[in-house]
C-alpha atoms as a PDB file:
ATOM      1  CA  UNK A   1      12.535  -7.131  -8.128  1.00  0.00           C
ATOM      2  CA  UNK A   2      11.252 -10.121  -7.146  1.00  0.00           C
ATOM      3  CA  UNK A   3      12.953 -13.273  -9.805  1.00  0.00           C
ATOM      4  CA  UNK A   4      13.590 -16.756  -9.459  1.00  0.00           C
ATOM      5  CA  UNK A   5      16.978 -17.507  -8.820  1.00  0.00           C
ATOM      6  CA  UNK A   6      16.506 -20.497 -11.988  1.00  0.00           C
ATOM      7  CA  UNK A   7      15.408 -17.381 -14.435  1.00  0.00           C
ATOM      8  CA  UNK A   8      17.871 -15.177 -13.616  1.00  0.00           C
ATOM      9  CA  UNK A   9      20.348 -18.523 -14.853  1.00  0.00           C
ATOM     10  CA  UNK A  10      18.245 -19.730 -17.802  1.00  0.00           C
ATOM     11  CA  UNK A  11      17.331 -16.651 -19.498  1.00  0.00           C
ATOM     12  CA  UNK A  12      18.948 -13.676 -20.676  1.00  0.00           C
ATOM     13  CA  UNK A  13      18.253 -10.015 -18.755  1.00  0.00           C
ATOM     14  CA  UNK A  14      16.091  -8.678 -21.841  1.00  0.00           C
ATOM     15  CA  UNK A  15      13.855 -11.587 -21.307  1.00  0.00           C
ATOM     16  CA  UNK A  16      13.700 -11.592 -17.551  1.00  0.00           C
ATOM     17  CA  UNK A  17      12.827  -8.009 -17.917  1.00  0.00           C
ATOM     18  CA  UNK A  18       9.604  -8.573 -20.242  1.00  0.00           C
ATOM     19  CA  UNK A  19       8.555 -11.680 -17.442  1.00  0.00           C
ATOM     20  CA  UNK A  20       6.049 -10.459 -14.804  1.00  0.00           C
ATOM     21  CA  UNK A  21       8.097  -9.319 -11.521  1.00  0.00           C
ATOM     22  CA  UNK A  22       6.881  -8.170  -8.017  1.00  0.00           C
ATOM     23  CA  UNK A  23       8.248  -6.675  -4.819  1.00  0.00           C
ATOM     24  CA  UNK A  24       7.858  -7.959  -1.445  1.00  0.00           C
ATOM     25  CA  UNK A  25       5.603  -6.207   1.394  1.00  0.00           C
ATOM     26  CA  UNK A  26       9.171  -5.066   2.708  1.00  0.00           C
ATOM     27  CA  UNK A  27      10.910  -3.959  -0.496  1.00  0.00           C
ATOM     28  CA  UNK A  28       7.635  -1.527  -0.863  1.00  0.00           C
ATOM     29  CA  UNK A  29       7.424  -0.566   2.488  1.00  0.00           C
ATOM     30  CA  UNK A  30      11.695   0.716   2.059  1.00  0.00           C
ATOM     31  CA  UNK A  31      10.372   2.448  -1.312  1.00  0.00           C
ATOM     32  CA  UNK A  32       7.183   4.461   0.073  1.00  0.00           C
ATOM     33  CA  UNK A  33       9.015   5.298   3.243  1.00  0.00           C
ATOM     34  CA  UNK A  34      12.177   6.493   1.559  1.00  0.00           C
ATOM     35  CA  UNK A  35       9.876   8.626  -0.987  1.00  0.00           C
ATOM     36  CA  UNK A  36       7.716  10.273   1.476  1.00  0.00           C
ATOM     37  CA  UNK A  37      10.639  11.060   3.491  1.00  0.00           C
ATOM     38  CA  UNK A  38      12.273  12.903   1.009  1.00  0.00           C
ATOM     39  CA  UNK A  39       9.335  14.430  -0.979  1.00  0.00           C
ATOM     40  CA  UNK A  40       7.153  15.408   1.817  1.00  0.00           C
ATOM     41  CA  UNK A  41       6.882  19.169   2.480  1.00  0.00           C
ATOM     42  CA  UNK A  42       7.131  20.348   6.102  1.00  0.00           C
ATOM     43  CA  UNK A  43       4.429  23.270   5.786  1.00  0.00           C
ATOM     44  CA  UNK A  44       1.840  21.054   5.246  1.00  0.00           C
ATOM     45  CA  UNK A  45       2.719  16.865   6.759  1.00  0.00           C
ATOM     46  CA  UNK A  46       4.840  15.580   9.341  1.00  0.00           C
ATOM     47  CA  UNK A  47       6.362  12.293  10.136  1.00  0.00           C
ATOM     48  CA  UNK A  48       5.397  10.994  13.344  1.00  0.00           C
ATOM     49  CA  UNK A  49       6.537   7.539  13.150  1.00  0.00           C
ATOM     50  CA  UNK A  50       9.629   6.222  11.011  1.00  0.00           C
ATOM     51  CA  UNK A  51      10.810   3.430  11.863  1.00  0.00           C
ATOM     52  CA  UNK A  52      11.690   0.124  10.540  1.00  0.00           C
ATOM     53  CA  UNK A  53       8.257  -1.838  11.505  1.00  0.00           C
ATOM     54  CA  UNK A  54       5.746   1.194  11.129  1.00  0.00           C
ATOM     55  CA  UNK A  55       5.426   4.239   9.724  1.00  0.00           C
ATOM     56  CA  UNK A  56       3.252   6.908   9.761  1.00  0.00           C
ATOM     57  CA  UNK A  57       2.574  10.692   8.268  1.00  0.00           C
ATOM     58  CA  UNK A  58      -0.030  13.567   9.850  1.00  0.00           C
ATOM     59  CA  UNK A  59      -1.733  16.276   8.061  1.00  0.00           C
ATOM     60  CA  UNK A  60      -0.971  19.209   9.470  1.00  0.00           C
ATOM     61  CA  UNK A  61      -4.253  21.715   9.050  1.00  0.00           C
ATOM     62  CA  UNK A  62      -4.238  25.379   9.566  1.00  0.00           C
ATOM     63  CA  UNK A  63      -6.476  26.482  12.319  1.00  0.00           C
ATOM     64  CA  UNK A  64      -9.701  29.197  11.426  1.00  0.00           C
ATOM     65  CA  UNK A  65      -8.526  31.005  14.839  1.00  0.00           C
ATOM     66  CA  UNK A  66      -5.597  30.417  16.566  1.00  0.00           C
ATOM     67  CA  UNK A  67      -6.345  28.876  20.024  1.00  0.00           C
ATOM     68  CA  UNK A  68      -5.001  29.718  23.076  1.00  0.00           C
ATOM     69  CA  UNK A  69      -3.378  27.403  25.657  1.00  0.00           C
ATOM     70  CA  UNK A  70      -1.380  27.466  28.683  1.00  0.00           C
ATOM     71  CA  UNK A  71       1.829  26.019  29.672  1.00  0.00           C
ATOM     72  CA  UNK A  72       4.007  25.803  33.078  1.00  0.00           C
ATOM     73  CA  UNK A  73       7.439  26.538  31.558  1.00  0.00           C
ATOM     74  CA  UNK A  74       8.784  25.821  35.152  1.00  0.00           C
ATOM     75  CA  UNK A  75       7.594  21.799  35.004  1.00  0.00           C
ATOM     76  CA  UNK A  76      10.781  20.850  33.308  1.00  0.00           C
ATOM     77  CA  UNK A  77      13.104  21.593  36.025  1.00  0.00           C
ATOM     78  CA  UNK A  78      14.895  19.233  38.134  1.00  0.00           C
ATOM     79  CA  UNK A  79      14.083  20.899  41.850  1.00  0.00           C
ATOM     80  CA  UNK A  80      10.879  22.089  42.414  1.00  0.00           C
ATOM     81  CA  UNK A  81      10.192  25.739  41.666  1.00  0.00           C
ATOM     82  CA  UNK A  82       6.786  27.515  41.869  1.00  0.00           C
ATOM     83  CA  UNK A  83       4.573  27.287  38.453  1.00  0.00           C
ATOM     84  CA  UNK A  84       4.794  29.795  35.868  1.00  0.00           C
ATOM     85  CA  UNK A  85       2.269  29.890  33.328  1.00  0.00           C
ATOM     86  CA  UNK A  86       2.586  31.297  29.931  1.00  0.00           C
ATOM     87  CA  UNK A  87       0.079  31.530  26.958  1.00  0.00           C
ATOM     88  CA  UNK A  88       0.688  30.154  23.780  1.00  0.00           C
ATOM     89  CA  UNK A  89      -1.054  29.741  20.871  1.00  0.00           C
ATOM     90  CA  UNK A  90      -1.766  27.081  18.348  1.00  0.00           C
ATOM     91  CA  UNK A  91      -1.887  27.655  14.932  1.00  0.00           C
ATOM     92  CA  UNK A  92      -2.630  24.230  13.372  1.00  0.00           C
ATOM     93  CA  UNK A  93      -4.051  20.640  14.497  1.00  0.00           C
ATOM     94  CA  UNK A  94      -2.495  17.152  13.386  1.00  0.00           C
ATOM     95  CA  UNK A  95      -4.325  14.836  12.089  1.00  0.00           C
ATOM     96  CA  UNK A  96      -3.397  10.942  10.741  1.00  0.00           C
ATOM     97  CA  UNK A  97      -3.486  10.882   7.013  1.00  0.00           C
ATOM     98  CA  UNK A  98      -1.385   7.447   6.433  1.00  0.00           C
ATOM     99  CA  UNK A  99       0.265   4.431   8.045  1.00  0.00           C
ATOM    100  CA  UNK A 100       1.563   1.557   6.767  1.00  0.00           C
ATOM    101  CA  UNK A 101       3.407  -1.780   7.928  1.00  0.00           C
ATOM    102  CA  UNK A 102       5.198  -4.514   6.542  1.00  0.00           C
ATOM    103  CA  UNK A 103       3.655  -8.304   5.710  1.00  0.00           C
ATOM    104  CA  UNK A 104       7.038  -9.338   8.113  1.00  0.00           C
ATOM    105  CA  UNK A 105       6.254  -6.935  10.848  1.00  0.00           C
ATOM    106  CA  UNK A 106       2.238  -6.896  10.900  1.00  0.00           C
ATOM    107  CA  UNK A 107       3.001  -3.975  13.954  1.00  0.00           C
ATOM    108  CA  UNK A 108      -0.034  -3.701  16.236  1.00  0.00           C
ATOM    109  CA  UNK A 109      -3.327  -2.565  14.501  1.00  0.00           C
ATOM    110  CA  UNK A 110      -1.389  -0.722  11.293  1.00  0.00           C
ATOM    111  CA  UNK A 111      -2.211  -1.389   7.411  1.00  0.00           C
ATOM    112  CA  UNK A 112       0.050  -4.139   5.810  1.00  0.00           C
ATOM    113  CA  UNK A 113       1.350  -2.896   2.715  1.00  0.00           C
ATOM    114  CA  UNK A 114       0.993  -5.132  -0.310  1.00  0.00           C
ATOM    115  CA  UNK A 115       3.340  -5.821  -2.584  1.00  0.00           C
ATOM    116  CA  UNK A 116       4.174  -3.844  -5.953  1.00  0.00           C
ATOM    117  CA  UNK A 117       3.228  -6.167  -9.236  1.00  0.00           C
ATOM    118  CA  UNK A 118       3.671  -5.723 -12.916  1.00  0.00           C
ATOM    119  CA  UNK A 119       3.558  -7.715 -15.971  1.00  0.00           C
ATOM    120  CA  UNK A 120       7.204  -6.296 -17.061  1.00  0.00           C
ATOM    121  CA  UNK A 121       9.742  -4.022 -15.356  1.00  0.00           C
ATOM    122  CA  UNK A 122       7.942  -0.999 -17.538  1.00  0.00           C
ATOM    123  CA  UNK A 123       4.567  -1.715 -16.175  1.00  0.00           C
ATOM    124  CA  UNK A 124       5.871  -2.036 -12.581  1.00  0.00           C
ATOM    125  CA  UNK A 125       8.137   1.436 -12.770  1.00  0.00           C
ATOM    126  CA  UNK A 126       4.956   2.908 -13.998  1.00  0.00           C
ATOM    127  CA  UNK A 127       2.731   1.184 -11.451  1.00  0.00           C
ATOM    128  CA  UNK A 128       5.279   2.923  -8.307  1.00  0.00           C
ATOM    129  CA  UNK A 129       5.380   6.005  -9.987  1.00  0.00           C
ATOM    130  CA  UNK A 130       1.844   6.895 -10.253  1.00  0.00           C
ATOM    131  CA  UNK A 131       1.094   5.503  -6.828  1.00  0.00           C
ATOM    132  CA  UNK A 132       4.026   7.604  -5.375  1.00  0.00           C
ATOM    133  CA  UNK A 133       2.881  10.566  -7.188  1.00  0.00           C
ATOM    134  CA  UNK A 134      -0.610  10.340  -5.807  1.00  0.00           C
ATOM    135  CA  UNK A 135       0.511  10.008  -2.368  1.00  0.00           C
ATOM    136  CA  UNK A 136       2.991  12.918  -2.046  1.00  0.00           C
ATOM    137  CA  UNK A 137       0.561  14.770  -3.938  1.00  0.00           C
ATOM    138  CA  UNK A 138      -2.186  13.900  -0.641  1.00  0.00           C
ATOM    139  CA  UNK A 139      -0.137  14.281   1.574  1.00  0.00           C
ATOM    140  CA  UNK A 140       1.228  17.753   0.533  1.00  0.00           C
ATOM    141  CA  UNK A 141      -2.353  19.179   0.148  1.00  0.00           C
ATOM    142  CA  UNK A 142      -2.751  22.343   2.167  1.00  0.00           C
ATOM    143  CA  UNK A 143      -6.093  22.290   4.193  1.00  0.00           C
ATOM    144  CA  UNK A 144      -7.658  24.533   6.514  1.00  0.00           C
ATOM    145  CA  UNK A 145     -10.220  24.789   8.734  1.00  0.00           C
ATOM    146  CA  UNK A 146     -13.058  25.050   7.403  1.00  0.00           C
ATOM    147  CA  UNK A 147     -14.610  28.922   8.323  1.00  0.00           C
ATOM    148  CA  UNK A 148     -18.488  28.360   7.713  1.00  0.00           C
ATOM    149  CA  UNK A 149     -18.568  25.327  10.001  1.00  0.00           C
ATOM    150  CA  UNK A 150     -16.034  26.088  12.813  1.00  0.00           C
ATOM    151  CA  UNK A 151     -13.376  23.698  12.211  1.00  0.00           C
ATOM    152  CA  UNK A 152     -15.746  20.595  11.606  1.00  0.00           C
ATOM    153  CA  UNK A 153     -14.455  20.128   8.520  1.00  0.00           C
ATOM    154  CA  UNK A 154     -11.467  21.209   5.897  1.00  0.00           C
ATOM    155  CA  UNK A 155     -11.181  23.403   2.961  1.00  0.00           C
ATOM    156  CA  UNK A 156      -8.306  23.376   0.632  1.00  0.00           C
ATOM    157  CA  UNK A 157      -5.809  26.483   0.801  1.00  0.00           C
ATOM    158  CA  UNK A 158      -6.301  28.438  -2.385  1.00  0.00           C
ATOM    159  CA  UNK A 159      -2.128  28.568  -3.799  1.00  0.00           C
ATOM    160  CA  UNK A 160      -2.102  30.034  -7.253  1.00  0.00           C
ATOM    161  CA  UNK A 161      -0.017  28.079  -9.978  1.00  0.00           C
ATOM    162  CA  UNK A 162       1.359  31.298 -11.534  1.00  0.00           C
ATOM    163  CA  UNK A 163       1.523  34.800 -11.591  1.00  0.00           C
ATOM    164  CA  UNK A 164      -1.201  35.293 -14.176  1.00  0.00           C
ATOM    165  CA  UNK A 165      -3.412  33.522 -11.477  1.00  0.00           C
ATOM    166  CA  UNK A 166      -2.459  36.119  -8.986  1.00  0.00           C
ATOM    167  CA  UNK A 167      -3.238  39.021 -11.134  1.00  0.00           C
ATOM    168  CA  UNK A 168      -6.758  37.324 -12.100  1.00  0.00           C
ATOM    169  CA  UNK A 169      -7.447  36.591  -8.664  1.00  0.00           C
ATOM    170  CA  UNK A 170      -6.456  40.543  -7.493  1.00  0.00           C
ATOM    171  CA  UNK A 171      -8.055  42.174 -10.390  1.00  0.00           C
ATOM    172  CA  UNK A 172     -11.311  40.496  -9.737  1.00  0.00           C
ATOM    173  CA  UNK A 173     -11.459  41.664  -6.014  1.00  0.00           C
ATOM    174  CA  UNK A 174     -10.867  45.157  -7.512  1.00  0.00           C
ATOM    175  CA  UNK A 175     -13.675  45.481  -9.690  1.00  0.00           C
ATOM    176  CA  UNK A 176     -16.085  44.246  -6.654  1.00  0.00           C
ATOM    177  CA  UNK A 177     -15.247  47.575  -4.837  1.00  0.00           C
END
């Protein structure tokens, strides 16, 4: 929390904590990072850049049909050795759901992140935690492919909350038949 160094002197801690405080581009860009890093769930995001100046999180979205691609296993290898090929198939696609930067770094073309402000220390722990929230929450989403239109767009993976859900969901695909 952001305080001037005459307020922190002057008045007592209960009053300093009712004053309106703040946090720097950087002290929010340590909090989101730290968050997402341990929150985010592997299935579903991963962290392509993390670094001090830039960071950055992809979606990862499960394919309709897996696709098929080809790979010379043999490239790695120090002398040269004839190709060999082997198919392999991919079973999701990446794509850039958030990036952020600091006001201090401003790194290439990325989104400075603004600073955290509250009217009290209450009002700015709330103000974190919601935004937090809502990002892991976004960037946890499962998507798919969409099936109607080929990929084009996404569909959200249908994940029941409970077991009652499950049996709902079964029962109703029985009654069909």
């Amino acid at each position: 929390m952001t305080n001037q160094l005459i307020d922190k002197i002057v008045f007592p801690r209960i009053i300093c904590e009712s004053k309106p405080v703040r946090f720097t581009s950087k002290q929010t860009y340590d909090i989101i990072q730290e968050y997402v890093r341990c929150h985010i769930d592997g299935k579903f995001a991963e962290i392509t850049s993390d670094y001090n100046f830039c960071f950055t999180v992809q979606k990862r979205i499960i394919l309709d049909k897996e696709k098929a691609y080809t790979v010379n296993v043999n490239a790695w290898l120090p002398r040269k050795r004839k190709a060999k090929y082997e198919t392999r198939y991919r079973k999701h696609r990446l794509v850039q759901i958030f990036e952020m930067t600091s006001e201090n770094d401003k790194y290439k073309e990325y989104p400075v992140i603004q600073g955290f402000q509250g009217k009290n220390v209450t009002d700015l722990q709330n103000k974190i935690d919601n935004y937090l929230k809502n990002l892991i929450e976004f960037i946890n989403e499962p998507l798919v492919d969409c099936p109607e239109c080929g990929g084009t767009g996404v569909t959200q993976k249908w994940q029941p909350k409970n077991i009652s859900e499950k049996l709902s969901k079964s029962s109703k695909g029985l009654d069909k038949k």
